[in-house]
C-alpha atoms as a PDB file:
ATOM      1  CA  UNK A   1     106.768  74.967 108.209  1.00  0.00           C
ATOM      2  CA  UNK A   2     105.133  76.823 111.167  1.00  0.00           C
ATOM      3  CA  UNK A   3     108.427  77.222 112.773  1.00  0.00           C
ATOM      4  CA  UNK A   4     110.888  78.153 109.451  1.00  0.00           C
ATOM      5  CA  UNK A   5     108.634  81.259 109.541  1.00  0.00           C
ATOM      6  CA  UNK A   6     109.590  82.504 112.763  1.00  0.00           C
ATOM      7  CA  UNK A   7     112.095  84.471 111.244  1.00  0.00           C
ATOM      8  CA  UNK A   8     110.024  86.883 110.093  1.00  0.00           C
ATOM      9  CA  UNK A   9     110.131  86.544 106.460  1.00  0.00           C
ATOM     10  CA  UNK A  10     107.573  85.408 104.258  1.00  0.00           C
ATOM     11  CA  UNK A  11     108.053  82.088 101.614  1.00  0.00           C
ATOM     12  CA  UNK A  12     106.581  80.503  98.798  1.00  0.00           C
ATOM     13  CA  UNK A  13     104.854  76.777  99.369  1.00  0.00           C
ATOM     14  CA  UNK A  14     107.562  75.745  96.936  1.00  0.00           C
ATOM     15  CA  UNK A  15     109.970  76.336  99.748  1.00  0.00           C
ATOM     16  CA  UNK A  16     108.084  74.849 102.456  1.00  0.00           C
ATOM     17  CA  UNK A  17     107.295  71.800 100.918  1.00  0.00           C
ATOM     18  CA  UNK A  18     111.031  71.180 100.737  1.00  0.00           C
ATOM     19  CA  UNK A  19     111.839  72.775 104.126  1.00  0.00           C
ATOM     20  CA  UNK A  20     108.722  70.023 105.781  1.00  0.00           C
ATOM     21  CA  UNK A  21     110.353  67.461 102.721  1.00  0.00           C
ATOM     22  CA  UNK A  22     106.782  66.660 101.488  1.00  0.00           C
ATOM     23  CA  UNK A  23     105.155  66.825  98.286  1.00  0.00           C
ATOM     24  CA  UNK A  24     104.008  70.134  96.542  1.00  0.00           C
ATOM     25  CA  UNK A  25     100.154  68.786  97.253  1.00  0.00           C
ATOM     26  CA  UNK A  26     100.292  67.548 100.550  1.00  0.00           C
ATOM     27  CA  UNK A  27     102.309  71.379 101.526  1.00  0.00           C
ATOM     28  CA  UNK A  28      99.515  73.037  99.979  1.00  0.00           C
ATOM     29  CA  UNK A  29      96.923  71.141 101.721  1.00  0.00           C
ATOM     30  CA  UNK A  30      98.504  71.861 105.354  1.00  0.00           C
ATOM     31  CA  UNK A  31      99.063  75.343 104.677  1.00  0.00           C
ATOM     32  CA  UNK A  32      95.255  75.610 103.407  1.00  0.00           C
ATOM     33  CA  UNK A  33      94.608  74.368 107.371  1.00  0.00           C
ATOM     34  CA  UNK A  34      96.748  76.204 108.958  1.00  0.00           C
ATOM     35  CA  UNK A  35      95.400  79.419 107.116  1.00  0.00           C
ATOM     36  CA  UNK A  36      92.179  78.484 108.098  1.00  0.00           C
ATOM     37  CA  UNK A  37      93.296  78.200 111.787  1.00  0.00           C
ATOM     38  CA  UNK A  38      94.576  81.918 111.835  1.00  0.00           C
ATOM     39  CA  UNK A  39      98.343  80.232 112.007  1.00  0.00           C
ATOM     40  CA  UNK A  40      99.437  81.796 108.575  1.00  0.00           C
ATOM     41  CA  UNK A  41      98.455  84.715 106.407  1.00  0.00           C
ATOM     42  CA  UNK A  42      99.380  84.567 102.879  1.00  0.00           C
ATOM     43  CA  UNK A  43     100.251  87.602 100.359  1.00  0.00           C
ATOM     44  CA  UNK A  44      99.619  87.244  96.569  1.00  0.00           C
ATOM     45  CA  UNK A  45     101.819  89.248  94.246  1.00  0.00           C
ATOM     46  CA  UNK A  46     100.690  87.819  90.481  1.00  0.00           C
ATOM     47  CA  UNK A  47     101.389  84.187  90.090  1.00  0.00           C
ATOM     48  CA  UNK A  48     103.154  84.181  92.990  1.00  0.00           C
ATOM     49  CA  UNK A  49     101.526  83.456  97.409  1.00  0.00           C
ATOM     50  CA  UNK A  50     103.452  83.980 100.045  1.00  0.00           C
ATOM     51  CA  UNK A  51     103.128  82.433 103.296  1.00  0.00           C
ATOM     52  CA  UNK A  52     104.201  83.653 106.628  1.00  0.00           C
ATOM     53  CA  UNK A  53     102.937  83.678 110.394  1.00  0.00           C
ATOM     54  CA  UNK A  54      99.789  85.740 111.097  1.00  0.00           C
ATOM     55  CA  UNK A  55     101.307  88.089 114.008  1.00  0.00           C
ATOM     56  CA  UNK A  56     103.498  88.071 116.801  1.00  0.00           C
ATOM     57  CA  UNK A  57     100.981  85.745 118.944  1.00  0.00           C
ATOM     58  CA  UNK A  58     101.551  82.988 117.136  1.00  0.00           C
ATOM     59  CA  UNK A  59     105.656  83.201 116.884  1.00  0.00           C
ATOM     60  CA  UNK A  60     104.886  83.006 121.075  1.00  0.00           C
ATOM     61  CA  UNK A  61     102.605  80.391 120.859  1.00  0.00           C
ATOM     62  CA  UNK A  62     105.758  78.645 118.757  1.00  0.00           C
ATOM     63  CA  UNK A  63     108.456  79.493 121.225  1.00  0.00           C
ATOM     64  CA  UNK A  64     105.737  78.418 124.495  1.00  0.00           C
ATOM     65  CA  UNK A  65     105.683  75.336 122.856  1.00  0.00           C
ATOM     66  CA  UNK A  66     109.673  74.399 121.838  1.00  0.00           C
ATOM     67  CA  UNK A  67     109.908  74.840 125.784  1.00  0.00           C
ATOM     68  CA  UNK A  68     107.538  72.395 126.953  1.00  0.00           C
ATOM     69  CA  UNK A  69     108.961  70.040 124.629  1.00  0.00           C
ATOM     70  CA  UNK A  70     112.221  70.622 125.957  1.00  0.00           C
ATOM     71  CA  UNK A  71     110.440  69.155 129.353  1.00  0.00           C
ATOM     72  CA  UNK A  72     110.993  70.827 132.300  1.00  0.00           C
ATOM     73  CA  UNK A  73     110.728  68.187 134.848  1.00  0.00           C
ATOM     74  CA  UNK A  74     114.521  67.376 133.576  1.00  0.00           C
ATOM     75  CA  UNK A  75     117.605  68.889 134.157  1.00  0.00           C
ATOM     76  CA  UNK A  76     117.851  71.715 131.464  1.00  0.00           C
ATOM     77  CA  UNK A  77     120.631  71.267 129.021  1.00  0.00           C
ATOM     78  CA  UNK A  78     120.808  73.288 126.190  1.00  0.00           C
ATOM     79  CA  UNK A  79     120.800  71.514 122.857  1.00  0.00           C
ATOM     80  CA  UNK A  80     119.968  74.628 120.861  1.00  0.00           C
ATOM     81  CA  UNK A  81     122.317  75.168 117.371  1.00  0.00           C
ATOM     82  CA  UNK A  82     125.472  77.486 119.096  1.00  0.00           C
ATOM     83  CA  UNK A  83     124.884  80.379 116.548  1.00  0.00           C
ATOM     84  CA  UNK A  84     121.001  80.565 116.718  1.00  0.00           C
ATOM     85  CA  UNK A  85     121.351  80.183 120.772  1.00  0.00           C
ATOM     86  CA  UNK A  86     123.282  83.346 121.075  1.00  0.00           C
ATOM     87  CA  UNK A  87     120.872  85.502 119.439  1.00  0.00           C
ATOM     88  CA  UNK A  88     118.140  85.054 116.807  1.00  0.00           C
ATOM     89  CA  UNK A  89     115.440  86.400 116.016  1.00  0.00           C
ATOM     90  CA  UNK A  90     111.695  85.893 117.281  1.00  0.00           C
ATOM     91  CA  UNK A  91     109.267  86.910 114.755  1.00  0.00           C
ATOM     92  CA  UNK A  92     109.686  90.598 115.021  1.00  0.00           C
ATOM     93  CA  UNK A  93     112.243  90.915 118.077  1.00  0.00           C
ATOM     94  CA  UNK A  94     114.954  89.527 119.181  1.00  0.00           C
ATOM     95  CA  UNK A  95     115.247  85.943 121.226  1.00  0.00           C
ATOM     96  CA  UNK A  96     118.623  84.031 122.801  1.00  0.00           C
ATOM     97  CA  UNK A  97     121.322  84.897 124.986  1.00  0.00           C
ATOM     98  CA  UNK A  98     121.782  87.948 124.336  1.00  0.00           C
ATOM     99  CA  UNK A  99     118.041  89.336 124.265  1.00  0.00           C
ATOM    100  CA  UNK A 100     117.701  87.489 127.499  1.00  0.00           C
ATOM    101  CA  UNK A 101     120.349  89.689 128.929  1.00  0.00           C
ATOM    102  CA  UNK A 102     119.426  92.484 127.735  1.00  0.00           C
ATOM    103  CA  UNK A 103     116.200  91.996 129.214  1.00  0.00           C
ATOM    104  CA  UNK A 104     117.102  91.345 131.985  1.00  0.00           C
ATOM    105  CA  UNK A 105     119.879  94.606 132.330  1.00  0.00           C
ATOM    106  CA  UNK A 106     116.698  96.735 131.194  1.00  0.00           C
ATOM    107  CA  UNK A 107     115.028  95.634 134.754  1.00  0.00           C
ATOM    108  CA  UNK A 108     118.685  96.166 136.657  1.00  0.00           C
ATOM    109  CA  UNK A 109     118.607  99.876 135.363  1.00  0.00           C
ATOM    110  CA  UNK A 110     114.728 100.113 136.261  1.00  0.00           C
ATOM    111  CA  UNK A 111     113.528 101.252 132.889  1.00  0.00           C
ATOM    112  CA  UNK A 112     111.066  98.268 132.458  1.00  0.00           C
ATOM    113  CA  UNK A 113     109.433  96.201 135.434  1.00  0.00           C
ATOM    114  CA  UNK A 114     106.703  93.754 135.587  1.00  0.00           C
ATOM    115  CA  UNK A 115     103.765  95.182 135.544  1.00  0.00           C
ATOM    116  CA  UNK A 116     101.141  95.250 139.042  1.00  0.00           C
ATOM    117  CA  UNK A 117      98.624  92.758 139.082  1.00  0.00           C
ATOM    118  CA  UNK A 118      99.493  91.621 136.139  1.00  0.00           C
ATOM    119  CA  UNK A 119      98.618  87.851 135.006  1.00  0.00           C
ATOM    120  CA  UNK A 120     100.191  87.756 131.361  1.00  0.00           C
ATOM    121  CA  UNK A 121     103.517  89.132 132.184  1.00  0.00           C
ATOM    122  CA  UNK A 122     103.633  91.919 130.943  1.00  0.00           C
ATOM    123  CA  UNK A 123     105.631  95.501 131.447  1.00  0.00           C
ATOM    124  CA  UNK A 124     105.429  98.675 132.182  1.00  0.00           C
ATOM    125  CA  UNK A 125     108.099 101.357 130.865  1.00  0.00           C
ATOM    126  CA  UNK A 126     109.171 103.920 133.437  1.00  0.00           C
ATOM    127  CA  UNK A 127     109.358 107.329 133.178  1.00  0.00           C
ATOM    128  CA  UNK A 128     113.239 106.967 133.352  1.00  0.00           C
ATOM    129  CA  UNK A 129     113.604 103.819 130.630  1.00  0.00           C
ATOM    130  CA  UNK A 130     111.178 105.889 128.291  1.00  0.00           C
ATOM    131  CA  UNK A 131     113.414 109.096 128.374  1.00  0.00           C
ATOM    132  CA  UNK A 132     116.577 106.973 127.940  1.00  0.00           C
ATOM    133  CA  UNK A 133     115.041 105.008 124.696  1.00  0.00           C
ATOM    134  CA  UNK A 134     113.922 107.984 123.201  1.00  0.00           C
ATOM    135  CA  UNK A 135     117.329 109.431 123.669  1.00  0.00           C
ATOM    136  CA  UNK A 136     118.513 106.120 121.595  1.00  0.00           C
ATOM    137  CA  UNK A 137     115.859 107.008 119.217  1.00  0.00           C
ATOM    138  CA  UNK A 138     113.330 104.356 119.581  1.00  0.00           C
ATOM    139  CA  UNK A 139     110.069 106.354 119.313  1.00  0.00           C
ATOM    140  CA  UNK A 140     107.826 104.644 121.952  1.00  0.00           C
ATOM    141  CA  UNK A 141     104.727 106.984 121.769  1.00  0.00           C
ATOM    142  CA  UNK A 142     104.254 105.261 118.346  1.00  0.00           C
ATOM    143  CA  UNK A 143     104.995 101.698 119.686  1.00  0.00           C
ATOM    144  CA  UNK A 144     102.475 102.357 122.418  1.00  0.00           C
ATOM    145  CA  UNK A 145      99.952 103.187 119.703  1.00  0.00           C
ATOM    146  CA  UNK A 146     100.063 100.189 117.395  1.00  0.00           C
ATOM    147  CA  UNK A 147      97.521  97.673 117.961  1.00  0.00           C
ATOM    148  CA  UNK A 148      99.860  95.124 119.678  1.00  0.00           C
ATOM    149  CA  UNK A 149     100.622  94.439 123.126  1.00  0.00           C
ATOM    150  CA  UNK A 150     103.206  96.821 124.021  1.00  0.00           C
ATOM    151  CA  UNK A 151     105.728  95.070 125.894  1.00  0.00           C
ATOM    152  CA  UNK A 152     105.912  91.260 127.583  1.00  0.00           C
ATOM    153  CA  UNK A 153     107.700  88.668 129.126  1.00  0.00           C
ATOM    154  CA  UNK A 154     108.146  86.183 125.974  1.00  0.00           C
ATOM    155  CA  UNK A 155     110.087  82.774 127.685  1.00  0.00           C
ATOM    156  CA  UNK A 156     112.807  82.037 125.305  1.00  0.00           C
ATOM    157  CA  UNK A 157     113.022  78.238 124.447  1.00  0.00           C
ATOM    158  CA  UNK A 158     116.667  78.153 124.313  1.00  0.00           C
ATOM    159  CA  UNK A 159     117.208  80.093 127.348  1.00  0.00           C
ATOM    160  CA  UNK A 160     113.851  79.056 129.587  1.00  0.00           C
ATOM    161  CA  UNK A 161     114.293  82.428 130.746  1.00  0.00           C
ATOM    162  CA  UNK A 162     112.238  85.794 129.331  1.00  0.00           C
ATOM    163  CA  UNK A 163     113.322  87.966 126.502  1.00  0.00           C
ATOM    164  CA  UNK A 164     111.288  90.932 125.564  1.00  0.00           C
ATOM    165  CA  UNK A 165     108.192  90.348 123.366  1.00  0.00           C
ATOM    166  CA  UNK A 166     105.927  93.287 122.307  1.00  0.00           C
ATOM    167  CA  UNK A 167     106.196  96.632 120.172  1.00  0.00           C
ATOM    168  CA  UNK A 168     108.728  97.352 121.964  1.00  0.00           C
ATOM    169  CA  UNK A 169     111.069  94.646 121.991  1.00  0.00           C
ATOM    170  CA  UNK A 170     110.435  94.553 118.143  1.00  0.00           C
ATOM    171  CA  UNK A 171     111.232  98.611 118.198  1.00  0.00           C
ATOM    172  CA  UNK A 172     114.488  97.688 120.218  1.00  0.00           C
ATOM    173  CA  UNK A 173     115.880  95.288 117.178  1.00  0.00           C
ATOM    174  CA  UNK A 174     115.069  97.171 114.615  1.00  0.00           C
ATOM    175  CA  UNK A 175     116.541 100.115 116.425  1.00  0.00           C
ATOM    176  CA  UNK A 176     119.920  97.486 117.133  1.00  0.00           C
ATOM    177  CA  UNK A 177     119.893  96.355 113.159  1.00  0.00           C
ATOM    178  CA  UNK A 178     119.751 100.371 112.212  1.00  0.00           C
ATOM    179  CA  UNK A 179     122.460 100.892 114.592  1.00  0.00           C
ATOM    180  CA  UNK A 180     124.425  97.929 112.906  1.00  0.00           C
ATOM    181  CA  UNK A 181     124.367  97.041 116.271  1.00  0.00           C
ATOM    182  CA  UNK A 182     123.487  93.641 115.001  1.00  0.00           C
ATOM    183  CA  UNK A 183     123.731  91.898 111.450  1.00  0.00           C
ATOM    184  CA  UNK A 184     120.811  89.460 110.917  1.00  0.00           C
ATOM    185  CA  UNK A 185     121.446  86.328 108.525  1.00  0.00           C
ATOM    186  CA  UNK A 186     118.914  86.824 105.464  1.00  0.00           C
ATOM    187  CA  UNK A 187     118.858  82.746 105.265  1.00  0.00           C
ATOM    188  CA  UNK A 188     117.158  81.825 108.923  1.00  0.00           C
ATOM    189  CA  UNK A 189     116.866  83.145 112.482  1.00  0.00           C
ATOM    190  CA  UNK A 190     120.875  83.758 113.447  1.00  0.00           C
ATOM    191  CA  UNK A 191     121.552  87.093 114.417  1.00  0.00           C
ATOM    192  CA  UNK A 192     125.350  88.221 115.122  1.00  0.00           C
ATOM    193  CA  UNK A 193     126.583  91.096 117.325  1.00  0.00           C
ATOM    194  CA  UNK A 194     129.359  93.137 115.994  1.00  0.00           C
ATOM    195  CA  UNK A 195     131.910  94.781 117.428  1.00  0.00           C
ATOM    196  CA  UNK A 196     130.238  97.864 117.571  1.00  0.00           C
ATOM    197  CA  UNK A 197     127.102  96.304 118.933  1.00  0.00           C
ATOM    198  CA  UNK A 198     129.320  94.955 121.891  1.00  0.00           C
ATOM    199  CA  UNK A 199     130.660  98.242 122.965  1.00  0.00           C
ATOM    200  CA  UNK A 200     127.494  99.934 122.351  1.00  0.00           C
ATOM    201  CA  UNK A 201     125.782  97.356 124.263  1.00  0.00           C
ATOM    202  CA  UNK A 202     128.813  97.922 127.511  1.00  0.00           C
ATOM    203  CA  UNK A 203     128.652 101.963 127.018  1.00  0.00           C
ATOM    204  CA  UNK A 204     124.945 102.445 126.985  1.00  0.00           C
ATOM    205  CA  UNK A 205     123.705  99.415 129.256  1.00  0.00           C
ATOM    206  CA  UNK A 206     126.569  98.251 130.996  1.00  0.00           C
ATOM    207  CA  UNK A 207     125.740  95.103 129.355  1.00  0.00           C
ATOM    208  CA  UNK A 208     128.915  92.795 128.830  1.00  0.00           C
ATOM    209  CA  UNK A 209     128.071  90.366 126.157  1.00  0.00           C
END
């Protein structure tokens, strides 16, 4: 159930009794715990609750824990679903191959590095990667100011390499679904590039994808 909500969007515990295939009762009575545990936050609109994950820390806690149970002491081999591999979503921002290389091409250009003395990965924005974002029209003054961490190394669990967690990793997709840079499936996590997104992504980051 836990993990069906780490696309962002919130359900009834209708639907995750069927998603978890267990009774109406028993759904209600694990999703009662996990409330209680600060795991879910639920919404009530008239007759109707709605479930879904309470914050961005636990969608990480989630993806910290598909990777150790991927275990690392073996060869890695991806066995992750081809469409939700390339790019999905994590919670608020986006996760898979192509976040990872994005990531990765933000550090190559120098606009985000780790941050000094730092023991939870996290990262600083420079001077120049602020200006150019901006220019893109992500507004990072006001990501800086919500009461989030503002950016992070988030280890995707298909990859077992970083993406970009944080306020500003969730500013960057929703900047890239504005932009119709990306399309994001309204039924689970897939996310697809489109065309646009690809030339976009090679004019404005040199990033080939």
């Amino acid at each position: 159930m836990l993990y069906t909500l780490l696309d962002g969007h919130a359900r009834t515990s209708t639907e995750l009794a069927a998603v978890a295939e267990v009774s109406p009762s028993t759904a209600s009575v694990h999703l009662s715990r996990l409330k209680a545990e600060r795991l879910i936050k639920v919404l009530v609109q008239g007759k109707h609750h709605y479930f879904s994950l309470d914050g961005p820390q636990v969608a990480r806690a989630l993806e910290g824990l598909s990777v150790l149970a991927g275990n690392a002491y073996r060869e890695f081999t991806p066995t992750t679903p081809r469409r939700l591999r390339g790019a999905r979503t994590c919670y608020d921002h986006l996760a898979g191959t192509l976040a990872v290389a994005w990531n990765d091409r933000l550090q190559e250009l120098g606009w985000l590095v780790a941050k000094s003395r730092s023991r939870d990965d996290a990262y600083e924005l420079t001077r120049a990667g602020a200006n150019a974002l901006e220019a893109l029209g992500v507004d990072v003054v006001a990501a800086r100011g919500l009461r989030r961490r503002f950016a992070f190394a988030c280890l995707d669990w298909s990859e077992r390499r970083p993406h970009l967690g944080g306020a500003l990793g969730a500013a960057l997709l929703k900047l890239a679904l504005h932009r119709r840079w990306v399309i994001q499936d309204l039924h689970d996590r897939a996310v697809e590039i489109t065309k646009l997104g690809k030339r976009e992504m090679q004019a404005r980051f040199g990033l080939e994808v």
